[in-house]
N, C-alpha and C. Protein backbone atom coordinates (compact mmCIF):
# COMPACT_ATOMS: atom_id res chain seq x y z
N UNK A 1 96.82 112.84 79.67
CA UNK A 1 95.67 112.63 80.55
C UNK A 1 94.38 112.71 79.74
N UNK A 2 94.18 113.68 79.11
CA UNK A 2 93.23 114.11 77.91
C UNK A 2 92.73 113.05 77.30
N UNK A 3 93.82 112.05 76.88
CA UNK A 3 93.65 110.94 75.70
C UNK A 3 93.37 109.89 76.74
N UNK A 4 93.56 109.78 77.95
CA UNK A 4 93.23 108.13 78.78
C UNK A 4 91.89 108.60 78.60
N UNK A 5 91.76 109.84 79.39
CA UNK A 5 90.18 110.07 79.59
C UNK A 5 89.00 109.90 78.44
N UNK A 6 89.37 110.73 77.33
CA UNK A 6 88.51 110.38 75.97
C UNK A 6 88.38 108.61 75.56
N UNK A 7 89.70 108.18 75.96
CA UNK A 7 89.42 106.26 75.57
C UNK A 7 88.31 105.71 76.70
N UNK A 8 88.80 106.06 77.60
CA UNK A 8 87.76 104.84 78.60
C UNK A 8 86.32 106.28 78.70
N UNK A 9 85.97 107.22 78.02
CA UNK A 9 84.89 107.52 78.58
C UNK A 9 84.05 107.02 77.17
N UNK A 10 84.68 106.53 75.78
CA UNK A 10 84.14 105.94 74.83
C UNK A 10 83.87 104.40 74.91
N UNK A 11 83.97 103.73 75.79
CA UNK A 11 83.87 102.62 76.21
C UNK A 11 82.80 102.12 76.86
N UNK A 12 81.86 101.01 76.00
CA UNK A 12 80.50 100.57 76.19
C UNK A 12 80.60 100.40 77.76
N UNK A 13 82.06 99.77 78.18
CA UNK A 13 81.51 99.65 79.77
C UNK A 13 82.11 100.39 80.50
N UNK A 14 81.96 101.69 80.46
CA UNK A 14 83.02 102.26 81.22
C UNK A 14 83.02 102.98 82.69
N UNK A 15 81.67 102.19 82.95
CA UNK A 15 81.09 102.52 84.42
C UNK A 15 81.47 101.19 85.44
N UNK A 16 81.85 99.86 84.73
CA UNK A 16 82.35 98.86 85.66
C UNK A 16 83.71 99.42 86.07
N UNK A 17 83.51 98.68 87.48
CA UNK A 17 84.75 98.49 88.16
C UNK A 17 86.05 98.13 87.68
N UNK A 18 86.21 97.16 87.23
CA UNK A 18 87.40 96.96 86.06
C UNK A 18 87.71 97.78 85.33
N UNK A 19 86.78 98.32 84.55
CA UNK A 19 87.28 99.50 83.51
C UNK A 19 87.81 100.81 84.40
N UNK A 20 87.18 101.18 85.60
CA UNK A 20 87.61 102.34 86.29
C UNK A 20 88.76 102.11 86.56
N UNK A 21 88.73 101.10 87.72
CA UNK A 21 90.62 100.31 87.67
C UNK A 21 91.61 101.02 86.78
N UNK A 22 91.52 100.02 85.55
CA UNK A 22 92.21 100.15 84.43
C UNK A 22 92.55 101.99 84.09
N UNK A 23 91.47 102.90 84.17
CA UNK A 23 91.83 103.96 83.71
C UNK A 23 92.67 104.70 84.84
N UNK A 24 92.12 104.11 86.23
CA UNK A 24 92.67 105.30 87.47
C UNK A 24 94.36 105.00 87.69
N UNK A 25 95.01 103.43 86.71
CA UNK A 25 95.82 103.16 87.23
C UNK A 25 96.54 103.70 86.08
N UNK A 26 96.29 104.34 84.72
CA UNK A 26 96.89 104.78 83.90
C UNK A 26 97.34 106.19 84.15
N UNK A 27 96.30 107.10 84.45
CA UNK A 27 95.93 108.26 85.16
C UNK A 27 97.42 108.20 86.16
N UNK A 28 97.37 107.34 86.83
CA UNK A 28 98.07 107.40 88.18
C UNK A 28 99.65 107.00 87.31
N UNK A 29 99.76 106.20 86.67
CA UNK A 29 101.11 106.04 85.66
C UNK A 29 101.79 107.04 84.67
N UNK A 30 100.45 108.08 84.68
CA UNK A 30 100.83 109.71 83.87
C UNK A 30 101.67 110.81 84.64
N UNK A 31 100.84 110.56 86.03
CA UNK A 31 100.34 111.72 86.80
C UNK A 31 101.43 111.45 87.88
N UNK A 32 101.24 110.16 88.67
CA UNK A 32 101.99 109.92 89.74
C UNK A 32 101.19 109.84 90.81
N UNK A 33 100.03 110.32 90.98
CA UNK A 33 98.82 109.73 91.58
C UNK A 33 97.20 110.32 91.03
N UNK A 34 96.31 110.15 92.04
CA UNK A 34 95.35 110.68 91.49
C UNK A 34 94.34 111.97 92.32
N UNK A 35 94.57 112.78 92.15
CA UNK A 35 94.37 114.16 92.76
C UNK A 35 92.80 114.22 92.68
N UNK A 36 92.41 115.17 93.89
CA UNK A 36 90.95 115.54 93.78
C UNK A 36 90.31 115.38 92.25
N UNK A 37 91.15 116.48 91.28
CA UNK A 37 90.76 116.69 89.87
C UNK A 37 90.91 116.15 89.22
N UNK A 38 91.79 114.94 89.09
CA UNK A 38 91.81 113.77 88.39
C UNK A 38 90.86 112.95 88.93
N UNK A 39 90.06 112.98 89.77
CA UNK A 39 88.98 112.06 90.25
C UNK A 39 87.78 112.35 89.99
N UNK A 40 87.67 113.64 89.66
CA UNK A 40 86.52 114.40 89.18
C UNK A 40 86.00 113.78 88.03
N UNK A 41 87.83 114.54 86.81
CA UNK A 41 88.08 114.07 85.73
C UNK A 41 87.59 112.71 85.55
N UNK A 42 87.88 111.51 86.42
CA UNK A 42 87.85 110.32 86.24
C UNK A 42 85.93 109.69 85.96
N UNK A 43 85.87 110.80 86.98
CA UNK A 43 84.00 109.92 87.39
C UNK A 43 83.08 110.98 86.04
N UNK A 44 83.62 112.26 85.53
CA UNK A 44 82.85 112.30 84.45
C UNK A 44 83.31 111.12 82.91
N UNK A 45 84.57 110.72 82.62
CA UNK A 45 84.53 109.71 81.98
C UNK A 45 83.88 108.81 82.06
N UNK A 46 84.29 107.83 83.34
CA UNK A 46 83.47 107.18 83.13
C UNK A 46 81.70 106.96 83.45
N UNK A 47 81.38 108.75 83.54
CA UNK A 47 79.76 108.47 84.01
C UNK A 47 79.01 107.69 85.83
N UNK A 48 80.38 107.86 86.56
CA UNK A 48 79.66 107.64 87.73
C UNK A 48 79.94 108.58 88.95
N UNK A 49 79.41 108.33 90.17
CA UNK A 49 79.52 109.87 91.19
C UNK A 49 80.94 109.55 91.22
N UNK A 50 81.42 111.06 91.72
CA UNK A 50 82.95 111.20 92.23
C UNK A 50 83.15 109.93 93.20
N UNK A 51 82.22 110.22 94.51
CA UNK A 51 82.30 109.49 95.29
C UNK A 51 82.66 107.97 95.60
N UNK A 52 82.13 107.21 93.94
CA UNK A 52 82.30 106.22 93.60
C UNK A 52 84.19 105.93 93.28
N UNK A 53 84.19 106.94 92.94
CA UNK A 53 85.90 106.99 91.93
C UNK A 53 86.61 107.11 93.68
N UNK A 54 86.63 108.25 94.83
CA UNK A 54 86.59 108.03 95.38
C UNK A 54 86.87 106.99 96.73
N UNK A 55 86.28 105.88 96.63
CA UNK A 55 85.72 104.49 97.06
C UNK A 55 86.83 103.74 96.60
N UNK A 56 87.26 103.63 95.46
CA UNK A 56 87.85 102.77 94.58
C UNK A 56 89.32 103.30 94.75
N UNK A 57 89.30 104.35 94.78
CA UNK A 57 90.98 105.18 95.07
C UNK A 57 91.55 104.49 96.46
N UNK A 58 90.57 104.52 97.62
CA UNK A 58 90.76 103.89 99.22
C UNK A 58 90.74 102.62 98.97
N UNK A 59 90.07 102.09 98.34
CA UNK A 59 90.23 100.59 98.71
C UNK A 59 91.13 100.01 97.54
N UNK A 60 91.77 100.37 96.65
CA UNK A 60 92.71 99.63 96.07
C UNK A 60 94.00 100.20 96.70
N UNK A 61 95.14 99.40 97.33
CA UNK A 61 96.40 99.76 98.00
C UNK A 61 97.36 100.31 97.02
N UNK A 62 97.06 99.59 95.67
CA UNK A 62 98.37 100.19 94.58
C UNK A 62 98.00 102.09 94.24
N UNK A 63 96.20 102.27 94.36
CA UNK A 63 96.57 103.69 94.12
C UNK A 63 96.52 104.80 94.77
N UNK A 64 97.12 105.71 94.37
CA UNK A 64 97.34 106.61 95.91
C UNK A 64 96.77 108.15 95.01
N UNK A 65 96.45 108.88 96.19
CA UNK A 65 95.98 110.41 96.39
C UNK A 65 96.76 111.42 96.08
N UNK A 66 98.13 111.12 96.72
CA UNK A 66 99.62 112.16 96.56
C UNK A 66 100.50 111.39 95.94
N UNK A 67 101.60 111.85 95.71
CA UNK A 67 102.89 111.49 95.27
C UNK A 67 103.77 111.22 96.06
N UNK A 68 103.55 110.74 97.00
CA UNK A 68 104.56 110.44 98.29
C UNK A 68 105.27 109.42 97.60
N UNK A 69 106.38 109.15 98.46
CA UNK A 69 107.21 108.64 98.00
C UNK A 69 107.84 106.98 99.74
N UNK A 70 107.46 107.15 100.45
CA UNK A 70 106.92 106.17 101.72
C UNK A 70 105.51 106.12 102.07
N UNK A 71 105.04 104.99 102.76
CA UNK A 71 103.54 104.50 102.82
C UNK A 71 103.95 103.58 104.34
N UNK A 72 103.45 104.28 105.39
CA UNK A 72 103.69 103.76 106.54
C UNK A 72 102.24 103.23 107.05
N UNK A 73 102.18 102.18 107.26
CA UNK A 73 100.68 101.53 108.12
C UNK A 73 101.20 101.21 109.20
N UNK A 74 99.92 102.03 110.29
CA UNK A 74 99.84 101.84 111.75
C UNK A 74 99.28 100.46 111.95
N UNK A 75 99.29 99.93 112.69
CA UNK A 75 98.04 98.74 113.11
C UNK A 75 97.38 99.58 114.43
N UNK A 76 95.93 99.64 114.44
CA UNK A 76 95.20 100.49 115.27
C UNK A 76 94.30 98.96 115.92
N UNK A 77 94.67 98.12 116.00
CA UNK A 77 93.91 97.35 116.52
C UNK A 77 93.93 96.50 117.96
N UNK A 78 93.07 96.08 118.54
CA UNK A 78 93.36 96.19 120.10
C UNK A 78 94.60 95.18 120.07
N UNK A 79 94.98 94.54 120.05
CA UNK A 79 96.37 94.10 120.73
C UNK A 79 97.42 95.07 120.88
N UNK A 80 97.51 95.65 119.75
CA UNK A 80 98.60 97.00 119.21
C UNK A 80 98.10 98.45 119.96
N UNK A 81 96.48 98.20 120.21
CA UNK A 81 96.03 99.50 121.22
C UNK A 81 96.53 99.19 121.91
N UNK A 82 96.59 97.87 122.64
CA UNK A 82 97.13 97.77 124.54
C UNK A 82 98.21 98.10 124.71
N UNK A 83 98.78 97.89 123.83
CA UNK A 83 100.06 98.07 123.92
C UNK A 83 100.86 99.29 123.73
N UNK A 84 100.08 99.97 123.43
CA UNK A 84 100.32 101.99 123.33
C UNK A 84 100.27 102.12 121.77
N UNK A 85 99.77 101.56 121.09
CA UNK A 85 99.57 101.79 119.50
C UNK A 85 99.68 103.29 119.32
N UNK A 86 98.56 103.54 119.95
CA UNK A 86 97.90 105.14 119.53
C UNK A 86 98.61 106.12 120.14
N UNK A 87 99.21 105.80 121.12
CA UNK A 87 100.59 107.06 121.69
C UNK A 87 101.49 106.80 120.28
N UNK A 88 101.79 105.36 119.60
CA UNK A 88 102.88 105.40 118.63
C UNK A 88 102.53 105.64 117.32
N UNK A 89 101.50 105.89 117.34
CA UNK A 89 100.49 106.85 116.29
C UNK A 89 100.65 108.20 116.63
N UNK A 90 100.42 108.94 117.48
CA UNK A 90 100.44 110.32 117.57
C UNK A 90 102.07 110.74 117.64
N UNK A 91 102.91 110.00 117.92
CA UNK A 91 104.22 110.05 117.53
C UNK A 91 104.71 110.20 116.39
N UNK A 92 104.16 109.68 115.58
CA UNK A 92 104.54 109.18 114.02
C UNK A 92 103.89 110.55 113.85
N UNK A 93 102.82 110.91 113.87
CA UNK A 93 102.23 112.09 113.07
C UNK A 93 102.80 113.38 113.36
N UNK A 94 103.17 113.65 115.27
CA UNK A 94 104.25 114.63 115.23
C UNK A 94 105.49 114.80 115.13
N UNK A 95 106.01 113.39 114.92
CA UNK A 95 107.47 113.37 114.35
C UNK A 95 108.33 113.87 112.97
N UNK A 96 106.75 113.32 111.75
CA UNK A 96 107.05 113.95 110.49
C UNK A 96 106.26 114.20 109.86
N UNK A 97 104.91 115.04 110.59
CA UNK A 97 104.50 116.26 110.54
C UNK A 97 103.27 115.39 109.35
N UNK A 98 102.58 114.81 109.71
CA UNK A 98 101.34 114.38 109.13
C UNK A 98 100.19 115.34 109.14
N UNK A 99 99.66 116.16 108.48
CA UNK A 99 98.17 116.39 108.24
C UNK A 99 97.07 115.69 108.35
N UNK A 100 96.35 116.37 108.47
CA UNK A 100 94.52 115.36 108.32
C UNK A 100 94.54 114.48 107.34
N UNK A 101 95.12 115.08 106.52
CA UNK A 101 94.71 113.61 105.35
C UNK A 101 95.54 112.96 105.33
N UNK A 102 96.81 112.49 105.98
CA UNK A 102 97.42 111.45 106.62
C UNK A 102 98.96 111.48 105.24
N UNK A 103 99.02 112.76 105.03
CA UNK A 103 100.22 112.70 104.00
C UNK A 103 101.41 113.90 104.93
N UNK A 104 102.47 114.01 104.81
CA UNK A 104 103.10 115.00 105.56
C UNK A 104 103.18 116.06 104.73
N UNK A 105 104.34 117.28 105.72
CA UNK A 105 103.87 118.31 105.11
C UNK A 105 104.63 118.61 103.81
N UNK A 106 106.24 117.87 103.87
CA UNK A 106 107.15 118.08 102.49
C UNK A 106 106.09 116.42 101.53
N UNK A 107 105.62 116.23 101.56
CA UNK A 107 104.70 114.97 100.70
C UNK A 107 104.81 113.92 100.48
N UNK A 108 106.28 113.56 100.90
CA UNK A 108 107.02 112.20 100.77
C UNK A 108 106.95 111.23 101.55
N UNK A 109 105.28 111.45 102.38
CA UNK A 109 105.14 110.26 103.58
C UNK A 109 103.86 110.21 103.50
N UNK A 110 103.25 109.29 103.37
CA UNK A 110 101.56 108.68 103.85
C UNK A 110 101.78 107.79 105.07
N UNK A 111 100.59 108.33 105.97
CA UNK A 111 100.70 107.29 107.27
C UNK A 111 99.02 107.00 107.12
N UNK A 112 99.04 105.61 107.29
CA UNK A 112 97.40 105.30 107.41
C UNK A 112 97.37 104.27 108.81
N UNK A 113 96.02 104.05 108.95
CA UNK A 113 95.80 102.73 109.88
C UNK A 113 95.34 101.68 109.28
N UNK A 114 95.45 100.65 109.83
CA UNK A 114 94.54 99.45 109.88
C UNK A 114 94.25 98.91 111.03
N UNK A 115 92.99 98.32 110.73
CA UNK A 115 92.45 97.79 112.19
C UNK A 115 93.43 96.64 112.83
N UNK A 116 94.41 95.90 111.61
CA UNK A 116 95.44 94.73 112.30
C UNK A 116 96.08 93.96 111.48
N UNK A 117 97.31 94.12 111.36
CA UNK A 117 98.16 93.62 110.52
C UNK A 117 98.64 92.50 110.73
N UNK A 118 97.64 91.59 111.55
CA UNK A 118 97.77 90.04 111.55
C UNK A 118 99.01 89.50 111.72
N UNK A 119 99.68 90.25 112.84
CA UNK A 119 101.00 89.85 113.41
C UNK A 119 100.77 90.14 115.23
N UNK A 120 99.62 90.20 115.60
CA UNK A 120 99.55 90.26 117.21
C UNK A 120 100.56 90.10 117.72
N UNK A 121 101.14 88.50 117.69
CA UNK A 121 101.86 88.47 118.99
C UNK A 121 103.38 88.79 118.60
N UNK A 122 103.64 89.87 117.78
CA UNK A 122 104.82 91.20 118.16
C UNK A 122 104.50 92.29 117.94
N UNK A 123 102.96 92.43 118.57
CA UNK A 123 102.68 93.78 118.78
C UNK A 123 103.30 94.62 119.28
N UNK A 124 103.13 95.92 119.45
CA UNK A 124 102.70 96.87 118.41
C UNK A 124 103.51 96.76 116.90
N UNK A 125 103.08 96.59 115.98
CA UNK A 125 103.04 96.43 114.68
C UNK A 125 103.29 97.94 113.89
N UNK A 126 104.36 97.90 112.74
CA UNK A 126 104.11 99.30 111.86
C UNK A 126 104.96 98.38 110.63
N UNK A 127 103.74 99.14 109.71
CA UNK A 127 104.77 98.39 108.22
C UNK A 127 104.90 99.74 107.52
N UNK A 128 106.47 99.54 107.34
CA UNK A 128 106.96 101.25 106.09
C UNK A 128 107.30 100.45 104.79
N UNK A 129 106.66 100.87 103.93
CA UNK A 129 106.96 100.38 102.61
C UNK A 129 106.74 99.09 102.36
N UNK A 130 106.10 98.30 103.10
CA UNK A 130 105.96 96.79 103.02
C UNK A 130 106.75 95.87 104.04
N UNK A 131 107.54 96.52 104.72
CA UNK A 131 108.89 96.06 105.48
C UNK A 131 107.97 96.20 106.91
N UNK A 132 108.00 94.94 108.15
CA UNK A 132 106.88 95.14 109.17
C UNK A 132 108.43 95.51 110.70
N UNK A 133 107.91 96.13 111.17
CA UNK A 133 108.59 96.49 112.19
C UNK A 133 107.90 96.50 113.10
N UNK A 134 108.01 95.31 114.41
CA UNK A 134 107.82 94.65 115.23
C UNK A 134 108.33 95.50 117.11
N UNK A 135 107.27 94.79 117.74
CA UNK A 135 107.80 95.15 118.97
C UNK A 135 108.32 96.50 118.98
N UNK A 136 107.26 97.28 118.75
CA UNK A 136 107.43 98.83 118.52
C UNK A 136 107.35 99.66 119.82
N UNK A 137 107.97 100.50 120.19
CA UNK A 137 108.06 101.37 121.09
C UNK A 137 108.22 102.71 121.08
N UNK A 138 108.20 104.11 122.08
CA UNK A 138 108.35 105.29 121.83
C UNK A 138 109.66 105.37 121.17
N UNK A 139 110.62 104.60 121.74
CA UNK A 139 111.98 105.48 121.17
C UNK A 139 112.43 104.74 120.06
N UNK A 140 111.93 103.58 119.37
CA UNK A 140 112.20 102.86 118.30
C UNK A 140 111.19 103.45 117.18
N UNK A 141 109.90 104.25 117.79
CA UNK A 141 109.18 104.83 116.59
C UNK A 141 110.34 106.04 116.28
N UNK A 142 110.33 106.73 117.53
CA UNK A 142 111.36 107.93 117.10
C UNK A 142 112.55 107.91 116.22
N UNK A 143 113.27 106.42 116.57
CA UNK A 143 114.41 106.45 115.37
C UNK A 143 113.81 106.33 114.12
N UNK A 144 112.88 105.42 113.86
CA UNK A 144 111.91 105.07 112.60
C UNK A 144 111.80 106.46 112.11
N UNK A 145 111.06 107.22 112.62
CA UNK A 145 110.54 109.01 111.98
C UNK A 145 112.13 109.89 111.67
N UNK A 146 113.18 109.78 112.80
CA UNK A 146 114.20 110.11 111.99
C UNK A 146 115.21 109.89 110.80
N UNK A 147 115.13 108.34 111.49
CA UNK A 147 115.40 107.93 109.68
C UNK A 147 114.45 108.36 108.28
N UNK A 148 113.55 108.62 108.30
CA UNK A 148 112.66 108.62 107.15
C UNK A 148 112.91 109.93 107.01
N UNK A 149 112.88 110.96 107.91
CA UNK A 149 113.16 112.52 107.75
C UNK A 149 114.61 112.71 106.83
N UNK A 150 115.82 111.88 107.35
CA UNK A 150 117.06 112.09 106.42
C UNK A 150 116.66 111.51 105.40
N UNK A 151 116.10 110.36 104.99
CA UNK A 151 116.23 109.75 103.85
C UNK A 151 115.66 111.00 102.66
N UNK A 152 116.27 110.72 101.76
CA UNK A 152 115.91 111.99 100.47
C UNK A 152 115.36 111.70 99.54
């Protein structure tokens, strides 16, 4: 970690976007993701606010916060609201035990939203791992959260 950080904080550009990229995804290829303190770490290399490093952690999908090991997206958006989205949201979170920051409590699950996963008409919408699961309901989320609980 020591040595990514010393390369890209010697680097004429090492406050662009690209270059942050490049280091947060090495960081994250060391580490397994990129932690509060690796983000710290990250924004004194390259010389910009945390907040910035931050920014860039959320909006790129390849890098992540924890080490989870599943990445479940809700669709929170009104077709998928009408349709009880957000009951199959609060399901998901007490089924396998999501925290505020949207990771569970053994670490091997991230649940996020999006405003719409551009599949409306088989709403309600949930994608686990990239895989979209359609025409969602209470007791089809429930098998969804138990399967993911056995899986190891």
């Amino acid at each position: 970690v020591r040595e990514i950080l010393d390369y890209y904080s010697g680097q004429k550009d090492r406050g662009s976007q690209e270059m942050i990229v490049s280091m947060l995804r090495e960081l994250q290829e060391a580490e397994g993701c990129i932690t509060p303190e690796r983000m710290q770490m990250a924004a004194q290399a390259a010389g910009v606010k945390e907040s910035l490093i931050r920014l860039i952690v959320k909006r790129y999908p390849s890098l992540k916060e924890a080490d989870y090991v599943h990445e479940i997206l809700a669709c929170s958006g009104p077709r998928c609201g009408a349709k009880q989205g957000m009951e199959l949201l609060r399901i998901l979170k007490r089924e396998l035990e999501i925290g505020d920051n949207g990771i569970s409590r053994d670490g091997r699950i991230c649940l996020k939203t999006q405003n719409c996963l551009k599949q409306c008409r088989t709403s309600p919408n949930i994608m686990v791992d990239g895989t979209l699961y359609s025409h969602m309901d209470t007791e089809k989320v429930r098998e969804l959260a138990e399967k993911m609980r056995k899986e190891g």
